[in-house]
N, C-alpha and C. Protein backbone atom coordinates (compact mmCIF):
# COMPACT_ATOMS: atom_id res chain seq x y z
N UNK A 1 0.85 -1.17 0.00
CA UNK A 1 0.00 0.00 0.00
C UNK A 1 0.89 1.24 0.00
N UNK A 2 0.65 2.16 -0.82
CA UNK A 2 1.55 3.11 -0.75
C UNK A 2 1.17 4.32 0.39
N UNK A 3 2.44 5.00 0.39
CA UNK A 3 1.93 6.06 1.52
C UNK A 3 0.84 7.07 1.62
N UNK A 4 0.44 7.64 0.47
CA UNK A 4 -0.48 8.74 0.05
C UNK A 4 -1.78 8.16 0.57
N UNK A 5 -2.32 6.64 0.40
CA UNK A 5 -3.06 5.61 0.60
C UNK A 5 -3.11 5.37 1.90
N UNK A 6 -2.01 5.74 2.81
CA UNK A 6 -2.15 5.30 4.29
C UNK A 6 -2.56 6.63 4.77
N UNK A 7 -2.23 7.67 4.36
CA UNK A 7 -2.63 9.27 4.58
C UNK A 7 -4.24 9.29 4.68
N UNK A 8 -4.40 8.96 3.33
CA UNK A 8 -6.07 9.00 3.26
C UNK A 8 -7.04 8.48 4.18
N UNK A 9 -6.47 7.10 4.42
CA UNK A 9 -7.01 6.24 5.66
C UNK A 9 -6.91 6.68 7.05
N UNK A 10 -6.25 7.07 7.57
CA UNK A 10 -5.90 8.09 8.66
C UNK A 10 -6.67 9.19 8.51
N UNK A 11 -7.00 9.74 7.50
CA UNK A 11 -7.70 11.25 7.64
C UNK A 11 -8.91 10.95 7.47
N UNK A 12 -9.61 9.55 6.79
CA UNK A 12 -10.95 8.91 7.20
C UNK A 12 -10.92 8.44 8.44
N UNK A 13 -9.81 7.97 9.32
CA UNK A 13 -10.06 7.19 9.86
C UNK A 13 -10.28 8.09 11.41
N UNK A 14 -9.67 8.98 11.09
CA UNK A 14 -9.85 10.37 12.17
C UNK A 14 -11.17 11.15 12.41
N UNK A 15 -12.10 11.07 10.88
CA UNK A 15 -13.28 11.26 11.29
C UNK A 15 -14.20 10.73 11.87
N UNK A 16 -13.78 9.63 11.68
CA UNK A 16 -15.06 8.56 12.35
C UNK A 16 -14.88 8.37 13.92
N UNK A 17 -13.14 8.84 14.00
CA UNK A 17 -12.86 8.34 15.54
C UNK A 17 -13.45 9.85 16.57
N UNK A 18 -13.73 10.96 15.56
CA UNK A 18 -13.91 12.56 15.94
C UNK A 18 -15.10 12.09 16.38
N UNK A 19 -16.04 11.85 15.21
CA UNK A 19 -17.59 11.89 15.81
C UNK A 19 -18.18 10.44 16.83
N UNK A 20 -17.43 9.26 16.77
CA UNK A 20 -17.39 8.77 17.65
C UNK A 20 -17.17 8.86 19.18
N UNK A 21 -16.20 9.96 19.47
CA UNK A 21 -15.85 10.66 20.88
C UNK A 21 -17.35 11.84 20.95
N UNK A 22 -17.19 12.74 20.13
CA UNK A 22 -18.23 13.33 20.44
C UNK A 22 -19.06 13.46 20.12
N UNK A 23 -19.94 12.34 19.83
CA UNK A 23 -21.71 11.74 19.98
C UNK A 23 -21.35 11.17 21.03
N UNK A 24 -20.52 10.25 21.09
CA UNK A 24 -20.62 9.08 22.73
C UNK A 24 -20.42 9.75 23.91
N UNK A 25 -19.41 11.38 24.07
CA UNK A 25 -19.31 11.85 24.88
C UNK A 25 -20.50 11.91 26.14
N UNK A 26 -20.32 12.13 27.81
CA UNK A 26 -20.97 12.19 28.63
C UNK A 26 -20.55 13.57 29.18
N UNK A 27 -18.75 13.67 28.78
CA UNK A 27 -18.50 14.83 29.59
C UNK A 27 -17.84 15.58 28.73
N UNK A 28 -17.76 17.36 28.97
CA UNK A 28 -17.39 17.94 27.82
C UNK A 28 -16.55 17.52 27.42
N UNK A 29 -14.88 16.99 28.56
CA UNK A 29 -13.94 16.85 28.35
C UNK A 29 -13.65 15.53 26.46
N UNK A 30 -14.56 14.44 26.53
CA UNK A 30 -14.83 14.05 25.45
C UNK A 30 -15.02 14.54 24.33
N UNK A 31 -15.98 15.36 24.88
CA UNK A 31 -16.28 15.86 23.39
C UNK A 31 -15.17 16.99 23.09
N UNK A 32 -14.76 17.71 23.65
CA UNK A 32 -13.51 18.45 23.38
C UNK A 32 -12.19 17.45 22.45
N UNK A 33 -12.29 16.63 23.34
CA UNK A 33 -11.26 15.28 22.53
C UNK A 33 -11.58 15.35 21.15
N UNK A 34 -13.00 14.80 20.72
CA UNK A 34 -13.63 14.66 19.77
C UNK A 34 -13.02 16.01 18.55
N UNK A 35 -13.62 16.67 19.21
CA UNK A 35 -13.05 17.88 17.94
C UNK A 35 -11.22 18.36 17.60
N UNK A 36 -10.44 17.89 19.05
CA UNK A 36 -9.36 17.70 18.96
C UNK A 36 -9.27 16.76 17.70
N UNK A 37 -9.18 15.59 17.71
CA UNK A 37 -8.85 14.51 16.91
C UNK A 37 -9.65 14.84 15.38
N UNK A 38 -10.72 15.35 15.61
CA UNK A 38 -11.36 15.84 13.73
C UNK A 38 -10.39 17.09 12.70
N UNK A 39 -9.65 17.62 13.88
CA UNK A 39 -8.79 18.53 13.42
C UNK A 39 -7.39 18.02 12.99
N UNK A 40 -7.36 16.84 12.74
CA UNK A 40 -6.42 15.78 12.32
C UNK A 40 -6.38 15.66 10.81
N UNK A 41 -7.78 15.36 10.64
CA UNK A 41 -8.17 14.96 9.24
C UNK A 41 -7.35 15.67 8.10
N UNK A 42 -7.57 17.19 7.69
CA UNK A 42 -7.46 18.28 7.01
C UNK A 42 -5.62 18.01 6.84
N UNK A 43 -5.02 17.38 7.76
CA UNK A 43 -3.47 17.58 7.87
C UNK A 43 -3.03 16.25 6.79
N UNK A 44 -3.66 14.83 7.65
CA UNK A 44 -3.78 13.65 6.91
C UNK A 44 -4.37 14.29 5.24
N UNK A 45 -5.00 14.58 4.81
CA UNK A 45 -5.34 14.79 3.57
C UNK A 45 -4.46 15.55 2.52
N UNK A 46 -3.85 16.77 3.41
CA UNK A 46 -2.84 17.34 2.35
C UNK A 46 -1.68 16.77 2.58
N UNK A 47 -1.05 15.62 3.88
CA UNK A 47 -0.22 15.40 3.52
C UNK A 47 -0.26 14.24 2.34
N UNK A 48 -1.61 13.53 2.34
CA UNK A 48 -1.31 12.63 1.41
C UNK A 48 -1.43 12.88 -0.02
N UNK A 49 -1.90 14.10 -0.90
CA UNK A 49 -2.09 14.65 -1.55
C UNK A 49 -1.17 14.93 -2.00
N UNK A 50 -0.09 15.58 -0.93
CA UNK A 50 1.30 15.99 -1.82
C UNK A 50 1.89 14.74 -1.74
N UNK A 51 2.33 13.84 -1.13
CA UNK A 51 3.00 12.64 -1.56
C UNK A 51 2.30 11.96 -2.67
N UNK A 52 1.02 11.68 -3.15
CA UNK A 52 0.10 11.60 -4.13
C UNK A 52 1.11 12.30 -5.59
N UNK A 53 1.15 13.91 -5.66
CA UNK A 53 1.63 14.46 -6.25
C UNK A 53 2.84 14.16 -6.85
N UNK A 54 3.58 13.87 -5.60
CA UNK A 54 5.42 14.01 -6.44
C UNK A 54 5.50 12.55 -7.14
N UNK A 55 4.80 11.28 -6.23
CA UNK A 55 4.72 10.53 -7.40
C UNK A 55 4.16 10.76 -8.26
N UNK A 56 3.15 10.90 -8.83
CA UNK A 56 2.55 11.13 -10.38
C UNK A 56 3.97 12.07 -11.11
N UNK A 57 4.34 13.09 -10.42
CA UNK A 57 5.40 14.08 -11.15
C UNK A 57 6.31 13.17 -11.72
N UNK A 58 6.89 12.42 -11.09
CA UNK A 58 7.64 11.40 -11.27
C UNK A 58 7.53 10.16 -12.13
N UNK A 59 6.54 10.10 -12.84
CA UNK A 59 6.07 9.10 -13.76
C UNK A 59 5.88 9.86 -14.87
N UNK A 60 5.44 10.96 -15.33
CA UNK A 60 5.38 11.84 -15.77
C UNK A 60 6.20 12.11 -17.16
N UNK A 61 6.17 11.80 -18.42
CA UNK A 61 7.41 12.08 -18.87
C UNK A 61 7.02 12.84 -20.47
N UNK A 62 7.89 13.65 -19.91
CA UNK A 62 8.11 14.91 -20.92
C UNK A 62 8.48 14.59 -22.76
N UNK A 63 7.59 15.79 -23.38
CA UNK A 63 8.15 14.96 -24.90
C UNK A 63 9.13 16.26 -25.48
């Protein structure tokens, strides 16, 4: 599996773990967690985007 691919999964996998903390939350402190960890996602996505990128650049070939 390449890396860009493990990025993506992580930045899905951060949302589900976001709204999982805060729907299940009882105490704010949870749900604070919750939005901590959704603010993950956005990072996971562009980093995998640019690693996404330089490979394709790299296959890429000029005429």
């Amino acid at each position: 599996m390449k890396a860009h691919n493990i990025l993506y999964l992580l930045g899905f996998g951060s949302i589900i773990l976001s709204a999982s903390q805060y729907f299940q939350s009882d105490t704010s402190d949870k749900e604070r967690d919750g939005l901590f960890i959704g603010h993950w996602a956005p990072t996971f996505f562009i980093l995998g985007k640019i690693l996404e990128d330089k490979e394709n650049a790299g296959r890429k070939v000029t005429d």
